[in-house]
Every structure is written in structure tokens, then in C-alpha cells.
Protein backbone atom coordinates (compact mmCIF):
# COMPACT_ATOMS: atom_id res chain seq x y z
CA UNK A 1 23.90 20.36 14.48
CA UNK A 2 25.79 23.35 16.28
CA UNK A 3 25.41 23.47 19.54
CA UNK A 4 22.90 26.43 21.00
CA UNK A 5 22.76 28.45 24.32
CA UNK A 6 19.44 30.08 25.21
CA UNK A 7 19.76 33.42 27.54
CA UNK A 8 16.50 34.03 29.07
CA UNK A 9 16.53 37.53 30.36
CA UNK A 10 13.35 39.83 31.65
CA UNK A 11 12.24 41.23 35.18
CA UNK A 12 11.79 39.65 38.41
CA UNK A 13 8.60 37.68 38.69
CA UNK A 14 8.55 36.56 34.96
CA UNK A 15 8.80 33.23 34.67
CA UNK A 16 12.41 33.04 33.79
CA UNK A 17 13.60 30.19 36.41
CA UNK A 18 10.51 27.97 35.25
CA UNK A 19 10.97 28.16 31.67
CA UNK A 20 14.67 27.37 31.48
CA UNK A 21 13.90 24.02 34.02
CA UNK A 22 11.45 23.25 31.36
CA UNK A 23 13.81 23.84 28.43
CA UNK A 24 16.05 21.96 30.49
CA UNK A 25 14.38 18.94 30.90
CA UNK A 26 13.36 19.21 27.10
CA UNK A 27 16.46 19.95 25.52
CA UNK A 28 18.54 16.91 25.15
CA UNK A 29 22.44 17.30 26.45
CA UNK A 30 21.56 20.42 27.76
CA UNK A 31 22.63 22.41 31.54
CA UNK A 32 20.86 25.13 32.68
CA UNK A 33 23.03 27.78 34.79
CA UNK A 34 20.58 29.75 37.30
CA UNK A 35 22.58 32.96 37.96
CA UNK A 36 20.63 33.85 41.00
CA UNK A 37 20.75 30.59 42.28
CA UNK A 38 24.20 31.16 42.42
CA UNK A 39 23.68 34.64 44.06
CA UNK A 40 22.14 33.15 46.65
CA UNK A 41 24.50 30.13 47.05
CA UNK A 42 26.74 33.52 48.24
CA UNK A 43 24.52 35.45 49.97
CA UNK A 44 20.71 36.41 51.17
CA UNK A 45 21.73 39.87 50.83
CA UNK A 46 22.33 41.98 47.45
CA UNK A 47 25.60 43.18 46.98
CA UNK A 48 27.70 44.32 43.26
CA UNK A 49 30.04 41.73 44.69
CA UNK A 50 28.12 38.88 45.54
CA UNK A 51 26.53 40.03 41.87
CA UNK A 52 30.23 40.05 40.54
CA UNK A 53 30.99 36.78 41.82
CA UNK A 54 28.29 35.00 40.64
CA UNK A 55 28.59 36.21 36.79
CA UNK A 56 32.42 34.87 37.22
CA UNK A 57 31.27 31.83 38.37
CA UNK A 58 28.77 31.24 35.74
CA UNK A 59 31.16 32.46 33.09
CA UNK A 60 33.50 29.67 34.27
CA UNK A 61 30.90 27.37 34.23
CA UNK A 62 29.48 28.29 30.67
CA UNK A 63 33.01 27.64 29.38
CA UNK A 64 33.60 24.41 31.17
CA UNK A 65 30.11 23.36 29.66
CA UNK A 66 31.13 24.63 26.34
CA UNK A 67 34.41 22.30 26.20
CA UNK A 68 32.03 19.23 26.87
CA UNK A 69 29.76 20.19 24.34
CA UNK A 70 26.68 20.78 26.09
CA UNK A 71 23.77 22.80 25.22
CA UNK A 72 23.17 25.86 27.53
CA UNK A 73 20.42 27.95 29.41
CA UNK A 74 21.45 30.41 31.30
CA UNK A 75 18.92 33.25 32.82
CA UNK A 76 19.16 35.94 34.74
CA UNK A 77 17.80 39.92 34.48
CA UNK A 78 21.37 40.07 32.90
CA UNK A 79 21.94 44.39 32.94
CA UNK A 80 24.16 45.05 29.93
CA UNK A 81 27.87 44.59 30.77
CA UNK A 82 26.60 40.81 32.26
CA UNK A 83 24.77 40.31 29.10
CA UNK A 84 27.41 41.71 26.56
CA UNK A 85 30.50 39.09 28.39
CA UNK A 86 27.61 36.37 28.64
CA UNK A 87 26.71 36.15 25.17
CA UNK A 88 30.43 36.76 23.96
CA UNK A 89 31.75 33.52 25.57
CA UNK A 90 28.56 31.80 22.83
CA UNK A 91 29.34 33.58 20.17
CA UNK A 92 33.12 33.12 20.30
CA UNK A 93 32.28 29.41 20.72
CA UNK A 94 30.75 29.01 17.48
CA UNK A 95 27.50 28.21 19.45
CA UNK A 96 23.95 29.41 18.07
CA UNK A 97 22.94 32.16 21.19
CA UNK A 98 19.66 33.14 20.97
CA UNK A 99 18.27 35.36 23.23
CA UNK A 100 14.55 35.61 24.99
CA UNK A 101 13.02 38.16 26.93
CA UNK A 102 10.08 37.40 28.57
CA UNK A 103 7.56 40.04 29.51
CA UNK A 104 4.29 40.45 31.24
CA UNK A 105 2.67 43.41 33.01
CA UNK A 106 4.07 45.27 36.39
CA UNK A 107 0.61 44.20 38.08
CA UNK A 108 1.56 40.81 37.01
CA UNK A 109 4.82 40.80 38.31
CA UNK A 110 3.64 42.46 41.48
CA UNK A 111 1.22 39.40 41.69
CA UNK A 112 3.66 36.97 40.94
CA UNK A 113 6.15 38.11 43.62
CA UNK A 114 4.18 38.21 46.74
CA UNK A 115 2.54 34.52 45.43
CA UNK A 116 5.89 33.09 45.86
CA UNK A 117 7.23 31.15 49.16
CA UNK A 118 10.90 32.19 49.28
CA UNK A 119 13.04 34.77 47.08
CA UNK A 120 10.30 37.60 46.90
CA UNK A 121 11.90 40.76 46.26
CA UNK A 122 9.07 43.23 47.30
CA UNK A 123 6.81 45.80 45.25
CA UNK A 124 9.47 48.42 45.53
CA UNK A 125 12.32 46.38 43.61
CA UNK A 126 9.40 44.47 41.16
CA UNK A 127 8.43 48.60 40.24
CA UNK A 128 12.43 49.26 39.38
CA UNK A 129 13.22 46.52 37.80
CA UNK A 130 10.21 46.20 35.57
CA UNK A 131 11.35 50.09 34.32
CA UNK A 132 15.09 49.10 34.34
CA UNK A 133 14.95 45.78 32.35
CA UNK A 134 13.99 46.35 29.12
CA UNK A 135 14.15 44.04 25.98
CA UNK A 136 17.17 45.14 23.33
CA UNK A 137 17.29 44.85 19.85
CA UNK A 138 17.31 41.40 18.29
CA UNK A 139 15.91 39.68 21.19
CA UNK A 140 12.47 37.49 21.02
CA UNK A 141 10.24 38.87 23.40
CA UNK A 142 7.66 36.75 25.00
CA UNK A 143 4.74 37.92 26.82
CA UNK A 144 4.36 35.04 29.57
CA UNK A 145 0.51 36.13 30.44
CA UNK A 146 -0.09 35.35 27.06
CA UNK A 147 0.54 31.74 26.61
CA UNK A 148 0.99 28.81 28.76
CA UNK A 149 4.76 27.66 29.96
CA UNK A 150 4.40 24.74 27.48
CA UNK A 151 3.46 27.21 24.96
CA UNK A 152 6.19 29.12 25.91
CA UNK A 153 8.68 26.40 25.86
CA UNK A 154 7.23 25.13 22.65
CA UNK A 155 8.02 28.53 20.88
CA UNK A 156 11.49 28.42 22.13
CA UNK A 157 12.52 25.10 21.17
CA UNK A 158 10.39 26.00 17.46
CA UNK A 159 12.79 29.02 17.35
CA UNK A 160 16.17 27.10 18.44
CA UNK A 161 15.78 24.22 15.46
């Protein structure tokens, strides 16, 4: 079977991080690349470089993952030029890339940000990025106040096989 790399995109507070640990731990052979983990491995503070930086990285690390053969989730918001260099590394790979975007409402995201003990990000930023980040053509969308995170994972892994 061909190897596949998941990109789980959507705004701030939707469940992004703890669906691709789930796929993760589900998907055999598989590495999941945390983009703003990495941001943060740089920096507290938002910056376009510490941004920058951290898509390089991960690029690097996608391809390193790629020569060993591993499966690969990778999530971020992922704003178009990211997204576009991101998926082109798959593609050129000869990997299956699918592409989720998980949604759910701006109250829920509100809620969902000021629930969590570190990286909260504030109504403000939640408001922008919910009206910035918007699912594109071809991508599964995924409303995560709909349906469980198994559900959610279950879908996934129905739609990757």
C-alpha cells in the first residue's frame, strides 16, 4: 500500500493537536509533525520568522520521514503558501495526501480556548482566525462538535484506506 500523509488544518481551538496524537497512535509506522509545537520550541512570542522557521523545519522533517517510509500527520492552521509547499513535498513523493479540515463554531472555539491550561491564544485571535481559516476546495471538512474524537479518528482512518 502507498504510503499516506494526513494534513489536518482548521482554526485555533479545534481539536487539531488531539486528533493527529490519536491518528498517531492508530496509524501503524506513522510520525506526527506538530507545527506549533515547533513554533513554540522557538519562541512564546509570534513572529513571520519564528513562523518561517518552523515550516522549514517541518519541511525538512517531512522529507527525512518520507525517505524512511513513514506515514505522516502533520497539522497546523497551515495559511496558503505553508499549505501549497506542505502538500507538494506528498504529492511529489508519490504519497496519498489527504487533507482534513476540522470545524466547529466561533462560540466553540472561544470555549475551547480559555478551557485550556497553556497555549491559549485569547478571544481576539480565536475571532480572526476562525474568519481567516477557511476550508478550500477538495478538503474533508469535519465538524468536531458533531462527533466524538474516536468518531472523528474513525472517519479519517475510513477515508485514508
Amino acid at each position: 500500500m502507498k504510503n499516506v500523509a494526513i494534513i489536518i488544518r482548521g482554526p485555533a481551538g479545534v481539536g487539531k493537536s488531539t486528533i493527529a496524537n490519536l491518528l498517531h497512535n492508530k496509524i501503524p509506522n506513522s510520525a506526527n509533525i506538530d507545527v506549533d509545537l515547533i513554533k513554540r520550541m522557538i519562541s512564546k512570542d509570534s513572529s513571520i520568522i519564528r513562523t518561517k522557521i518552523a515550516h522549514s523545519v517541518s519541511l525538512s522533517l517531512a522529507k527525512e520521514l518520507i525517505n524512511n517510509h513513514y506515514n505522516i500527520i502533520i497539522e497546523e492552521v497551515f495559511r496558503d503558501n505553508q499549505y501549497f509547499d506542505v502538500r507538494k513535498v506528498f504529492v511529489e513523493s508519490d504519497y496519498k495526501c489527504v487533507t482534513f479540515f476540522l470545524s466547529a463554531s466561533l462560540e466553540t472555539l472561544i470555549q475551547r480556548d480559555s478551557d485550556r491550561k497553556t497555549k491559549t491564544k485569547g478571544k481576539e485571535t480565536i475571532s480572526n482566525l476562525n474568519k481567516e481559516i477557511l476550508p478550500r476546495k477538495n478538503e474533508i471538512v469535519i465538524n468536531t462538535e458533531k462527533l466524538s474524537t474516536e468518531e472523528i479518528v474513525h472517519n479519517i482512518i475510513e477515508e485514508i484506506t
